[in-house]
Protein backbone atom coordinates (compact mmCIF):
# COMPACT_ATOMS: atom_id res chain seq x y z
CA UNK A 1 64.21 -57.85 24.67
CA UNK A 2 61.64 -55.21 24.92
CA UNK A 3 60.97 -55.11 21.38
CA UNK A 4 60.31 -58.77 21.22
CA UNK A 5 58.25 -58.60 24.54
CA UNK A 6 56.04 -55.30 22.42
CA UNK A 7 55.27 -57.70 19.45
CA UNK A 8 54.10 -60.63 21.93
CA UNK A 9 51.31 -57.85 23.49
CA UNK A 10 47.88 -57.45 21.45
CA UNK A 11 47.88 -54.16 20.15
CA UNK A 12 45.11 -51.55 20.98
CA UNK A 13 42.82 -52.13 17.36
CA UNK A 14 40.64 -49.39 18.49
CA UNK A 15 43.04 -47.08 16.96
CA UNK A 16 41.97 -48.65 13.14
CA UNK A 17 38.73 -48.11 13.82
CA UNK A 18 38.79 -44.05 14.83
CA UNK A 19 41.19 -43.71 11.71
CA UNK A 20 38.15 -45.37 9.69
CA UNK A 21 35.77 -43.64 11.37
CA UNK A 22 37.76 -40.17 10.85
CA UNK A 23 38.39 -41.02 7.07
CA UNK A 24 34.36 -41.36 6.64
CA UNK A 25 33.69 -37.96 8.17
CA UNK A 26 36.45 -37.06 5.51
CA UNK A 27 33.73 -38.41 2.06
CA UNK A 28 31.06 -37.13 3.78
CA UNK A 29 32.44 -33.64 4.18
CA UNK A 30 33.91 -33.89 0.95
CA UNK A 31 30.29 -34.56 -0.76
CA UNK A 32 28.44 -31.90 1.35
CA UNK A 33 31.28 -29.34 0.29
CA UNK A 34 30.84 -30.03 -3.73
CA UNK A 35 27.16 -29.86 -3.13
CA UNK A 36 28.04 -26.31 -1.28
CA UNK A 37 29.86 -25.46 -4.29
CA UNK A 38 26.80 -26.24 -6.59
CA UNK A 39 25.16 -23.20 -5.04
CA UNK A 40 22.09 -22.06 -4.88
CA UNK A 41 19.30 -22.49 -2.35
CA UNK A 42 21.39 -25.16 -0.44
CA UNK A 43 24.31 -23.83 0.48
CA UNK A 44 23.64 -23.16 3.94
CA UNK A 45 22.07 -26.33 4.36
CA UNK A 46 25.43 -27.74 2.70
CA UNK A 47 27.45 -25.51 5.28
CA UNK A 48 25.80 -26.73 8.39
CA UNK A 49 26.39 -30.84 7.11
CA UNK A 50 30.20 -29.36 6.73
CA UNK A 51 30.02 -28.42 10.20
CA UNK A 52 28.46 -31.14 11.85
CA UNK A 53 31.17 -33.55 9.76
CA UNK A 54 34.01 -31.43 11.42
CA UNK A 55 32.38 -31.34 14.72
CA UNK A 56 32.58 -35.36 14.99
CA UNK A 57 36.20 -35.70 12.93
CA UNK A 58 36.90 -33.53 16.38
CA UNK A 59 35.10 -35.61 18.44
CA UNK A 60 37.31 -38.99 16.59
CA UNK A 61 40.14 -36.58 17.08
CA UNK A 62 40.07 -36.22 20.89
CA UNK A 63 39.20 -40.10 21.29
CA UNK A 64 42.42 -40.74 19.32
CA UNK A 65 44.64 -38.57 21.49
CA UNK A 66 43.18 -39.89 24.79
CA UNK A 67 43.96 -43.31 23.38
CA UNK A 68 47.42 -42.87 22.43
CA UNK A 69 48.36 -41.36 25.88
CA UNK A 70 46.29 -44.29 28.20
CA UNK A 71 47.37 -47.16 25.38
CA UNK A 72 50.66 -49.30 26.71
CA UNK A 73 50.98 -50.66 22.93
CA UNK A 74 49.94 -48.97 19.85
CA UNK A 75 49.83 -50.67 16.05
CA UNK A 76 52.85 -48.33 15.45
CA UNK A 77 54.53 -44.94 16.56
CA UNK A 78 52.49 -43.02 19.19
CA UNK A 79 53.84 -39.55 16.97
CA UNK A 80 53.08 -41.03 13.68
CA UNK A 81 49.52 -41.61 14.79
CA UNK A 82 49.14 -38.21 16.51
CA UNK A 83 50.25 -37.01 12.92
CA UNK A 84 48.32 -38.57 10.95
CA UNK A 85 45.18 -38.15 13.02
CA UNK A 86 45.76 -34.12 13.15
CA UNK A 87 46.45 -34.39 9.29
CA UNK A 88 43.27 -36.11 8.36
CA UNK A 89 41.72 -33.42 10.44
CA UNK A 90 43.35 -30.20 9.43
CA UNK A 91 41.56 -31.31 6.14
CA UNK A 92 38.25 -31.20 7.29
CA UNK A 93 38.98 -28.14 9.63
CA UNK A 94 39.85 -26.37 6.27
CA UNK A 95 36.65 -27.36 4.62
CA UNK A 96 34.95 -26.03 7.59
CA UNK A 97 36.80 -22.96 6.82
CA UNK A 98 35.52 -22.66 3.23
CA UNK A 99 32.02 -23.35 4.57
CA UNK A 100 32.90 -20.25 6.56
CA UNK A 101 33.68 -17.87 4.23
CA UNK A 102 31.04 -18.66 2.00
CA UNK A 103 28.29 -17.93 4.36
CA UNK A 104 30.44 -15.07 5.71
CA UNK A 105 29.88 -13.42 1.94
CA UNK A 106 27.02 -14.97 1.22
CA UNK A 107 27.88 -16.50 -1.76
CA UNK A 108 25.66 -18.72 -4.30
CA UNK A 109 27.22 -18.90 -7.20
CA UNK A 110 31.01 -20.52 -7.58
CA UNK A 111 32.97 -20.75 -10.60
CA UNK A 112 33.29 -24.19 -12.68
CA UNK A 113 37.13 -24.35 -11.68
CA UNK A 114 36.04 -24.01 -7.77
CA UNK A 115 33.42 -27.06 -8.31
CA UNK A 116 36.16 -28.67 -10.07
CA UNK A 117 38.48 -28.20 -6.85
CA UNK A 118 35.94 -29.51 -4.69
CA UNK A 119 36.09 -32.63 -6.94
CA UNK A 120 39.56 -32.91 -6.46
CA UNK A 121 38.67 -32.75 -2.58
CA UNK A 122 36.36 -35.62 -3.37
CA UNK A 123 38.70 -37.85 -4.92
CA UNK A 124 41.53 -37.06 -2.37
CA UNK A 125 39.02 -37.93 0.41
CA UNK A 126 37.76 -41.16 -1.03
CA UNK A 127 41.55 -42.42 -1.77
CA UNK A 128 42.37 -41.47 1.93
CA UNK A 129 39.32 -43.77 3.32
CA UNK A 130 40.14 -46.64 0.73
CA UNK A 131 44.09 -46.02 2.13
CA UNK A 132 43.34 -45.70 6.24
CA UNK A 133 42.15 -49.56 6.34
CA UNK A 134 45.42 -50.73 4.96
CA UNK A 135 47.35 -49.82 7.85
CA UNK A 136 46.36 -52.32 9.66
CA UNK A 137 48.83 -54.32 7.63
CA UNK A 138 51.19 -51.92 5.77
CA UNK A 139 53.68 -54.82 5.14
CA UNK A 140 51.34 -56.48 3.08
CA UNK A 141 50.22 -53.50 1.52
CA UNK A 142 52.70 -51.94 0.93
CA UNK A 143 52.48 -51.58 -2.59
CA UNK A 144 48.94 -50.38 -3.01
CA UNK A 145 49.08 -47.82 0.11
CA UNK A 146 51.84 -46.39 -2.07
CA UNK A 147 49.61 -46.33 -5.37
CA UNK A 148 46.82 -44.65 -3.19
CA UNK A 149 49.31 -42.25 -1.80
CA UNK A 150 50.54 -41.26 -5.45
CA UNK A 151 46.92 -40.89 -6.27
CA UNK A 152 46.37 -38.16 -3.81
CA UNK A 153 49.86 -36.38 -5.08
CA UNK A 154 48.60 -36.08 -8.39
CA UNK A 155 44.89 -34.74 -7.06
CA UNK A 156 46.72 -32.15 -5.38
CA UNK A 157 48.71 -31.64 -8.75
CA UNK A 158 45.41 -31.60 -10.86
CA UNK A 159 44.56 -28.87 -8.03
CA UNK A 160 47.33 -26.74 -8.20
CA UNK A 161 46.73 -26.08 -11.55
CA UNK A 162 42.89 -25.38 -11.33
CA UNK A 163 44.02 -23.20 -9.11
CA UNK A 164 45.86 -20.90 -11.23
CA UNK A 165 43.95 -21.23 -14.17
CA UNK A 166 40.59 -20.34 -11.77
CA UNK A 167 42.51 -17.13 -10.37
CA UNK A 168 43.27 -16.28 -13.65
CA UNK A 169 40.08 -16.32 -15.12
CA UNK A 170 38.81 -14.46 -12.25
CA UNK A 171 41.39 -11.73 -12.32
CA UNK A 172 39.94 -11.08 -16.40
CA UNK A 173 36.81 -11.08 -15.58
CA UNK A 174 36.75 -9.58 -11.95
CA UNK A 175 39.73 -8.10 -11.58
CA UNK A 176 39.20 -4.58 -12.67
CA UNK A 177 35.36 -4.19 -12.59
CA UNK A 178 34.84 -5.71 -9.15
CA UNK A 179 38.09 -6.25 -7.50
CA UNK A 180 35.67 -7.28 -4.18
CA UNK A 181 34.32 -10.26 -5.90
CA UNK A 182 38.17 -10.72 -6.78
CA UNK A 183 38.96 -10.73 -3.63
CA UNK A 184 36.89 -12.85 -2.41
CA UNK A 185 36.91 -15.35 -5.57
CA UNK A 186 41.02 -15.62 -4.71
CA UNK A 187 40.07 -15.96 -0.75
CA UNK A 188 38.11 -18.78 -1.52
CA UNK A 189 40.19 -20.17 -4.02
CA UNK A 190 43.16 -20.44 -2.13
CA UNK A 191 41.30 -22.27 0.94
CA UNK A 192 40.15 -24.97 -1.64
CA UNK A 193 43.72 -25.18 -2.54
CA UNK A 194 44.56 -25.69 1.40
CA UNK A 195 41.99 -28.77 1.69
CA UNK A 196 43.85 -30.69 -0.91
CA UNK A 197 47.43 -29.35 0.38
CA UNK A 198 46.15 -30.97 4.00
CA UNK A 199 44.87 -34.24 2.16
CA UNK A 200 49.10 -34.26 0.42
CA UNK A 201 50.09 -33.67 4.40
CA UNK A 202 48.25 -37.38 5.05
CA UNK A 203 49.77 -38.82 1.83
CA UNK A 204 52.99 -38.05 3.70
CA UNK A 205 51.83 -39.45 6.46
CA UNK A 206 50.87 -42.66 5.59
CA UNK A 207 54.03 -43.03 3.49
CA UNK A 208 55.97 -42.29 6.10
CA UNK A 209 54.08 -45.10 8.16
CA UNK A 210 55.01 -47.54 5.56
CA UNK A 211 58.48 -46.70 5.32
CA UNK A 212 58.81 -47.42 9.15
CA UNK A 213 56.60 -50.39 9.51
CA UNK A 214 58.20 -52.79 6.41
C-alpha cells in the first residue's frame, strides 16, 4: 500500500536539476584542468577556474544533501542519490587536488601522457553530463545510460594505461638524474589517475541506479 501511495506523490524534480547542474561544474573543471595541463603562463589562472568549479560542485553538493533529508519523496533511493552526488564530487575534489599540487611545485611544463590523462578526464566528464539527464527516466534509458556507463569504463581503461606508460617514461628520463622531478611527475600522475578512478565510482553509480529502478 505504501508503495503504491509513493508512486501516486509528485516527486521532488529539483533533485535532476542539482545532478545537471553538478555534472556541468564537472566539463567545466574538466576543460580548465587540460588547459592547466597545457602549461605555461596560465596555469594559475587555470588553477583558480579549478577552484571556483569545485567551490560551487560543493555548493550543488550541500543543496543536494539538505534536499534529500527535508524531501518526503525522492525520484529514487535517498542513499543512491547521496552516492552518486558525493561521487560526482570526489571527482572534482580530486581535480582540485591536482590544481593543488601543481601550484604547490610550481610546475609549467607537463608531460604529453599527463595532457593525455586530462583528456581522458574530459571525455569521462562530458559522458557523465550527457548520462545525469537520463535518470530522470532510467527505464526508458536504460540501454544508452548503460552504453554511457561503458564509455567511462573504458576512459578509465585508456587511463590506466597512460598511466603506466607516463611513469615509465618518467622513471628513464627522471628517475636517476632528478629523482625530485620523479617524484613529483609520479605524485601528479597518480592524482590524474584518481580523477578518472572517481569518474568509474559514478559509472557504478548510475548503473547501480538502473539496475534498481527497471
Amino acid at each position: 500500500m505504501l508503495g503504491w501511495f509513493r508512486a501516486l506523490m509528485p516527486k521532488e524534480e529539483r533533485f535532476f536539476d542539482l545532478f545537471e547542474k553538478h555534472s556541468q561544474t564537472l566539463v567545466s573543471g574538466a576543460r580548465a584542468l587540460e588547459g592547466l595541463l597545457e602549461g605555461g603562463d596560465d596555469v594559475a589562472a587555470r588553477a583558480r577556474e579549478i577552484a571556483d568549479y569545485e567551490d560551487q560542485a560543493d555548493e550543488v553538493t550541500r543543496d543536494v544533501l539538505l534536499a534529500v533529508r527535508r524531501s518526503f519523496i525522492t525520484p529514487f533511493d535517498r542513499g543512491d542519490i547521496t552516492d552518486l552526488i558525493q561521487s560526482m564530487d570526489d571527482a572534482i575534489d580530486q581535480m582540485h587536488r591536482v590544481a593543488k599540487t601543481v601550484l604547490l611545485y610550481e610546475l609549467t611544463t607537463f608531460d604529453p601522457m599527463m595532457r593525455e590523462m586530462a583528456a581522458c578526464v574530459a571525455e569521462a566528464a562530458r559522458l557523465t553530463a550527457e548520462a545525469i539527464p537520463l535518470l530522470k527516466t532510467p527505464n526508458a534509458n536504460a540501454v544508452r545510460l548503460g552504453e554511457l556507463t561503458e564509455q567511462i569504463v573504458a576512459v578509465e581503461g585508456r587511463s590506466d594505461e597512460l598511466h603506466d606508460r607516463g611513469l615509465k617514461a618518467l622513471f628513464k628520463g627522471e628517475g636517476q638524474a632528478n629523482p625530485m622531478a620523479y617524484i613529483i611527475g609520479s605524485e601528479i600522475y597518480g592524482q590524474l589517475e584518481d580523477v578518472v578512478d572517481r569518474f568509474e565510482d559514478v559509472a557504478n553509480e548510475i548503473n547501480g541506479i538502473v539496475v534498481e529502478n527497471v
